[in-house]
Protein backbone atom coordinates (compact mmCIF):
# COMPACT_ATOMS: atom_id res chain seq x y z
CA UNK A 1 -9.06 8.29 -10.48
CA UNK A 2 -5.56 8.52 -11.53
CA UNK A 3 -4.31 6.45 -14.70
CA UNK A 4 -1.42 5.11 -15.83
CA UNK A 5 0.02 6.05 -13.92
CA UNK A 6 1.36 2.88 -19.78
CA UNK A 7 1.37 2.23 -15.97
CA UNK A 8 -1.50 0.79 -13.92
CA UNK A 9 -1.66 -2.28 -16.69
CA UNK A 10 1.57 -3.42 -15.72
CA UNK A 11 0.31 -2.35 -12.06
CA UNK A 12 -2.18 -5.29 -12.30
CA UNK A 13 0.40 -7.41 -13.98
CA UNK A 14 2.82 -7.53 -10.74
CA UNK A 15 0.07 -7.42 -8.40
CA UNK A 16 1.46 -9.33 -5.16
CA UNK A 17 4.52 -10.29 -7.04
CA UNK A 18 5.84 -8.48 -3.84
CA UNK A 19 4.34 -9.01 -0.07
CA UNK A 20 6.10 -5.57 0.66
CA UNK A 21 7.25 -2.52 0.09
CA UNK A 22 10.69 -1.27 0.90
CA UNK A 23 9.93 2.23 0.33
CA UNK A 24 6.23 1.82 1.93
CA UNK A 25 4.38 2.32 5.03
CA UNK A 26 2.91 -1.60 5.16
CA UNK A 27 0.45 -0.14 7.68
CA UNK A 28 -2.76 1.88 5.98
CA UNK A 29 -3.87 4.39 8.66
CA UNK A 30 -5.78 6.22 6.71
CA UNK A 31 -7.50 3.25 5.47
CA UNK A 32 -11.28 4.24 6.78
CA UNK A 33 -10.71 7.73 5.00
CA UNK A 34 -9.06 6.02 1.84
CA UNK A 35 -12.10 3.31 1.43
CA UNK A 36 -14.43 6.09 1.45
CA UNK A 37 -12.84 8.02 -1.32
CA UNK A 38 -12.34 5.14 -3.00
CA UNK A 39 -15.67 3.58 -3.42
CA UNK A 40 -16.45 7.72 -4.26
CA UNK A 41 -14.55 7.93 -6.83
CA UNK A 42 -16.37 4.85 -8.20
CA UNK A 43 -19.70 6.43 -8.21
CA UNK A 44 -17.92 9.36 -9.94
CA UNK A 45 -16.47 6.83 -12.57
CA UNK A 46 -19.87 5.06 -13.66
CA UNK A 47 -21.94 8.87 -13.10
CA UNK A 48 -19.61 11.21 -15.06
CA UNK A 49 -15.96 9.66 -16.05
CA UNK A 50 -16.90 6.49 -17.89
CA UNK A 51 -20.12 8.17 -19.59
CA UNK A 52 -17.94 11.60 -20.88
CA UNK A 53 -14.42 8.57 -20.99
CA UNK A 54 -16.81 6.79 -23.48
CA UNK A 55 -17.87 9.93 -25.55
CA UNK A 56 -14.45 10.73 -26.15
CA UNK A 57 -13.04 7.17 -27.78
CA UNK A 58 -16.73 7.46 -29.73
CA UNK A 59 -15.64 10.78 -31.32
CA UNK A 60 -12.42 11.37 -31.16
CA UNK A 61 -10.45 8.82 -33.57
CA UNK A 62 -7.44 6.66 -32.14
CA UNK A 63 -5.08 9.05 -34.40
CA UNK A 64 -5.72 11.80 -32.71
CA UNK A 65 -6.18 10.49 -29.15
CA UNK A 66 -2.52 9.08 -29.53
CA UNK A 67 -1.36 12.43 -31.04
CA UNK A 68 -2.78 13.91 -27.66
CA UNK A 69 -1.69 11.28 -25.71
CA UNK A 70 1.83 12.00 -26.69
CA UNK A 71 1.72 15.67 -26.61
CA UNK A 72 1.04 15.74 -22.81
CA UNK A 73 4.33 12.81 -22.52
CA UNK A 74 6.18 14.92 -24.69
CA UNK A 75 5.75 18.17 -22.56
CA UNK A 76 6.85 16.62 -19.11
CA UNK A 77 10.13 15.50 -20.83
CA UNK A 78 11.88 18.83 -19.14
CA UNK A 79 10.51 17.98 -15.81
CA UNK A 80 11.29 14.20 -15.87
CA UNK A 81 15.14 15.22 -17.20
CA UNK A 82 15.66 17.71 -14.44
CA UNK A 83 14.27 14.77 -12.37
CA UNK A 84 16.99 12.30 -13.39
CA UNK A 85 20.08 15.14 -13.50
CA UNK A 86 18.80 15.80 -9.16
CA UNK A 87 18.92 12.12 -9.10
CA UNK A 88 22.73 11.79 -10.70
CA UNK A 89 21.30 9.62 -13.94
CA UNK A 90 23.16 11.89 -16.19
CA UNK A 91 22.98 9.44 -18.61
CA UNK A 92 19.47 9.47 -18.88
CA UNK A 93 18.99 13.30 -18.15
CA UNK A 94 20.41 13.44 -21.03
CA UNK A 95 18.21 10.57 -22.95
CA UNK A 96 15.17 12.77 -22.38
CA UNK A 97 16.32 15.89 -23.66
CA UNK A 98 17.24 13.98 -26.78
CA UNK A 99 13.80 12.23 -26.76
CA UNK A 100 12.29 16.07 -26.02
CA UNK A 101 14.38 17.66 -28.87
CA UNK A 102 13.46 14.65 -31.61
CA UNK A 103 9.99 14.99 -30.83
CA UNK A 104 9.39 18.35 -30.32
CA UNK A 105 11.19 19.49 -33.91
CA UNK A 106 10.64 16.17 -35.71
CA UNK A 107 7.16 14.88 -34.19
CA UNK A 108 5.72 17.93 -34.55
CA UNK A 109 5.57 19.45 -31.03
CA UNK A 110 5.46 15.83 -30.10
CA UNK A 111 2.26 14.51 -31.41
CA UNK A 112 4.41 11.83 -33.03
CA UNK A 113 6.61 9.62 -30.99
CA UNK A 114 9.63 9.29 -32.71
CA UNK A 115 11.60 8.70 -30.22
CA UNK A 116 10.83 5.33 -28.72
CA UNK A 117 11.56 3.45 -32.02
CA UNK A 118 14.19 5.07 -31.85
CA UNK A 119 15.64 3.40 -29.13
CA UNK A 120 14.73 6.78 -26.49
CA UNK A 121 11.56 5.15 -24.37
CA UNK A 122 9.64 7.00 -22.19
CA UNK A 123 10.89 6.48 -18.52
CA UNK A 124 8.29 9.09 -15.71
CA UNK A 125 10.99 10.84 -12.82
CA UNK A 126 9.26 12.86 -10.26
CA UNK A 127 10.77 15.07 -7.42
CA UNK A 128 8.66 12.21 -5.12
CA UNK A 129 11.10 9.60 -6.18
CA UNK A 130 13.86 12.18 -6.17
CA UNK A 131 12.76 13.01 -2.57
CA UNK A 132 13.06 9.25 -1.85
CA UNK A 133 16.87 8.81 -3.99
CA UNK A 134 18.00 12.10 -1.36
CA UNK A 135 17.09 9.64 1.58
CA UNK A 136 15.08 12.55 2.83
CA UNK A 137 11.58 10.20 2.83
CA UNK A 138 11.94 6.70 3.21
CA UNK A 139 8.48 5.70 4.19
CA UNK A 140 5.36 7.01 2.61
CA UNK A 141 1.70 6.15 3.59
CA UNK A 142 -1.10 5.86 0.79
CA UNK A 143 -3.99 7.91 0.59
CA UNK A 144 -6.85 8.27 -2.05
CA UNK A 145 -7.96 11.34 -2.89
CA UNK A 146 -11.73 12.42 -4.19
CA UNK A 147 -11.36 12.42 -8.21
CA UNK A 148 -7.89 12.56 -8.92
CA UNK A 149 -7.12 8.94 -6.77
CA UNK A 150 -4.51 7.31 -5.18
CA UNK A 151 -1.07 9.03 -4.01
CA UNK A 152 1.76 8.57 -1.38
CA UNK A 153 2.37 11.47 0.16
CA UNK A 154 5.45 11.52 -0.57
CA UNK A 155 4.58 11.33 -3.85
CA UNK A 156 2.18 14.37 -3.38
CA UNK A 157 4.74 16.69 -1.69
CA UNK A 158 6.78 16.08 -4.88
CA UNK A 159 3.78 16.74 -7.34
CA UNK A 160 3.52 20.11 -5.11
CA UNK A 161 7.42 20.82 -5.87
CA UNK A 162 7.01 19.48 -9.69
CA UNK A 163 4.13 22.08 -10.07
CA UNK A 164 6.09 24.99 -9.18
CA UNK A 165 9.27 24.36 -10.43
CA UNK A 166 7.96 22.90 -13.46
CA UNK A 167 10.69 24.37 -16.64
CA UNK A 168 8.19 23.39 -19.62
CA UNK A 169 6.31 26.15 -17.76
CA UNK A 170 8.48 28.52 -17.40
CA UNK A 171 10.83 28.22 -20.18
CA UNK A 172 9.03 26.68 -22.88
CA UNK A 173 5.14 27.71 -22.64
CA UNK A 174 5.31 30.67 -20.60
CA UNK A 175 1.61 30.45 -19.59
CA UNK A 176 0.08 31.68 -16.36
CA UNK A 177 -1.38 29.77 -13.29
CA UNK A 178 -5.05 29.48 -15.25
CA UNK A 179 -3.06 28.23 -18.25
CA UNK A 180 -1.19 25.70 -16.09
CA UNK A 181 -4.46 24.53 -14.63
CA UNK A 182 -6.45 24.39 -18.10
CA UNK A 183 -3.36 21.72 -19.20
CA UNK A 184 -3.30 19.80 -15.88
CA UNK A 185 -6.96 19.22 -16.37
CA UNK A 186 -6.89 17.82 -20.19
CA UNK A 187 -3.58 15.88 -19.00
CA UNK A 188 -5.62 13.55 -15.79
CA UNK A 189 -8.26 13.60 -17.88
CA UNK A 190 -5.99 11.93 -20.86
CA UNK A 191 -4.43 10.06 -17.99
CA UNK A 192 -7.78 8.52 -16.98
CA UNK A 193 -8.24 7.39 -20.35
CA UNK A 194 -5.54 5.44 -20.37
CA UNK A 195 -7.09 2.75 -17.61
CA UNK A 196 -10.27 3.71 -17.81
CA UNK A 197 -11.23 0.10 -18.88
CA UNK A 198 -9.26 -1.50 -16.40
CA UNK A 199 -11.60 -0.28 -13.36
CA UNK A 200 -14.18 -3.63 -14.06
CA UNK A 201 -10.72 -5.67 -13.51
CA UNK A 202 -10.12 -4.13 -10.46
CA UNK A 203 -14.19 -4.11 -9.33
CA UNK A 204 -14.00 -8.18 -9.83
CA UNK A 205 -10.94 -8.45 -7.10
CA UNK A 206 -11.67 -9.75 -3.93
CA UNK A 207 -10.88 -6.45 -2.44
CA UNK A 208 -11.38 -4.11 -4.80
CA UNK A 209 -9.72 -1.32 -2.32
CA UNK A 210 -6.92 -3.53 -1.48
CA UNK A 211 -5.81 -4.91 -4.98
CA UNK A 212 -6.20 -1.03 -6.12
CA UNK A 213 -3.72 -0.19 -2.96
CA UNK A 214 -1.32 -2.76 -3.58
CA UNK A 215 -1.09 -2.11 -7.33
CA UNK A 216 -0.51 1.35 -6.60
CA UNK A 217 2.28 0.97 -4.39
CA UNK A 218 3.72 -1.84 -6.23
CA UNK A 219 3.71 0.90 -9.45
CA UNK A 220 5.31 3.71 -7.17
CA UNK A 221 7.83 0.89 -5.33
CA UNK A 222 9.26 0.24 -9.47
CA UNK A 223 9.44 3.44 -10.66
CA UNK A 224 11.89 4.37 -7.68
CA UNK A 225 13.77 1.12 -8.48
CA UNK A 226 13.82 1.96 -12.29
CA UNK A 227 12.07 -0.99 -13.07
CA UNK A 228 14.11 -3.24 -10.82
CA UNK A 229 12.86 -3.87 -7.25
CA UNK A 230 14.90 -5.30 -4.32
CA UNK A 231 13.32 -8.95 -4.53
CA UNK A 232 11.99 -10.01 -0.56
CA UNK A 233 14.61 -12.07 1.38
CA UNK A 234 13.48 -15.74 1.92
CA UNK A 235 14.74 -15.87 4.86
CA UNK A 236 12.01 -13.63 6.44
CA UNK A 237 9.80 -16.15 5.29
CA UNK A 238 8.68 -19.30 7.65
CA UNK A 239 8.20 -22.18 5.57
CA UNK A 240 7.16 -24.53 8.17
């Protein structure tokens, strides 16, 4: 299942802070599919991810998992600028190449994070919220894919976009599609990591499916927002 997401903790946090969307579909029609891959990627969870997830944190100190964990946020820093320059945030284009330049030369190829003491934070830009800032995809449905989780598809189509356009691949690393593939792999797999331990909060919810839906989209609905939602208008509300 997909982490974050740093991300799906504060997911959980705002759950249903929110009745809505503005961004979202509020409909799930692919809801009989998406259950099904959901409670799949459970089994896979408690079969292979949380048994290998385990392993890992057993032998692999925290040091080093950090180091990792900041290697992989330190190479999407060209993506996530290019991101915010297509989106007109100059300002913070020009925050992560900063951030990408401090870490990369001072962090040691960014296995330190300097940066974020430093007053340069890590902020994730995608071409699915850039797709969304064009006004070219204003609704999005969910859907949960086997393994690798939950999406929107707008979200996806920009993930598809991010892939091939991706300048850490083509300026910086210069590897080949089976080199790409090899890093996306470690990277979900360092993603899962992240909320691995979160999946028993989510199993205790009424709905399982639905709190991990409405987390999900309430994640997506504040990183196009930049951390700041439109807040619902009470008067669509009928307090009688």
């Amino acid at each position: 299942m997909k982490y974050t997401k740093t991300t799906l903790l504060a997911c959980l946090c705002i759950l249903f802070s929110s009745t809505s969307s503005a961004q979202m579909n509020t409909e799930d029609p692919y809801e009989s599919f998406n259950r099904s891959m959901f409670e799949f990627n459970l089994a896979f969870h408690d079969l292979v991810g949380e048994p290998v997830g385990k392993s890992y944190k057993k032998y692999v100190p925290r040091p080093a998992r950090t180091g990792i964990h900041n290697f992989f946020i330190n190479l999407r820093m060209p993506l996530n600028m290019t991101n915010n320059l297509l989106q007109g945030k100059v300002e913070r284009g020009l925050a992560d190449f900063m951030r990408f330049t401090i870490n990369t030369v001072f962090g040691f190829g960014g296995l330190l994070d300097i940066a974020t003491p430093a007053g340069l934070p890590y902020e994730k830009e995608d071409f699915g919220q850039t797709l969304y800032k064009w006004g070219l995809w204003k609704e999005s449905s969910f859907v949960v894919l086997p393994v690798v989780g939950g999406f929107t598809f707008r979200e996806l189509a920009g993930a598809g976009i991010d892939a091939s356009y991706n300048p850490t691949y083509s300026h910086i690393i210069q590897t080949d599609l089976e080199g790409r593939t090899k890093i996306l792999v470690v990277d979900q797999f360092d993603n899962y990591i992240q909320f691995m331990d979160l999946i028993d909060t989510v199993r205790d919810s009424y709905d399982p499916y639905i709190f991990y839906r409405e987390s999900y989209l309430q994640y997506r609905n504040n990183l196009i927002y930049d951390g700041k939602p439109p807040q619902p208008d009470l008067d669509d509300f009928d307090f009688n």
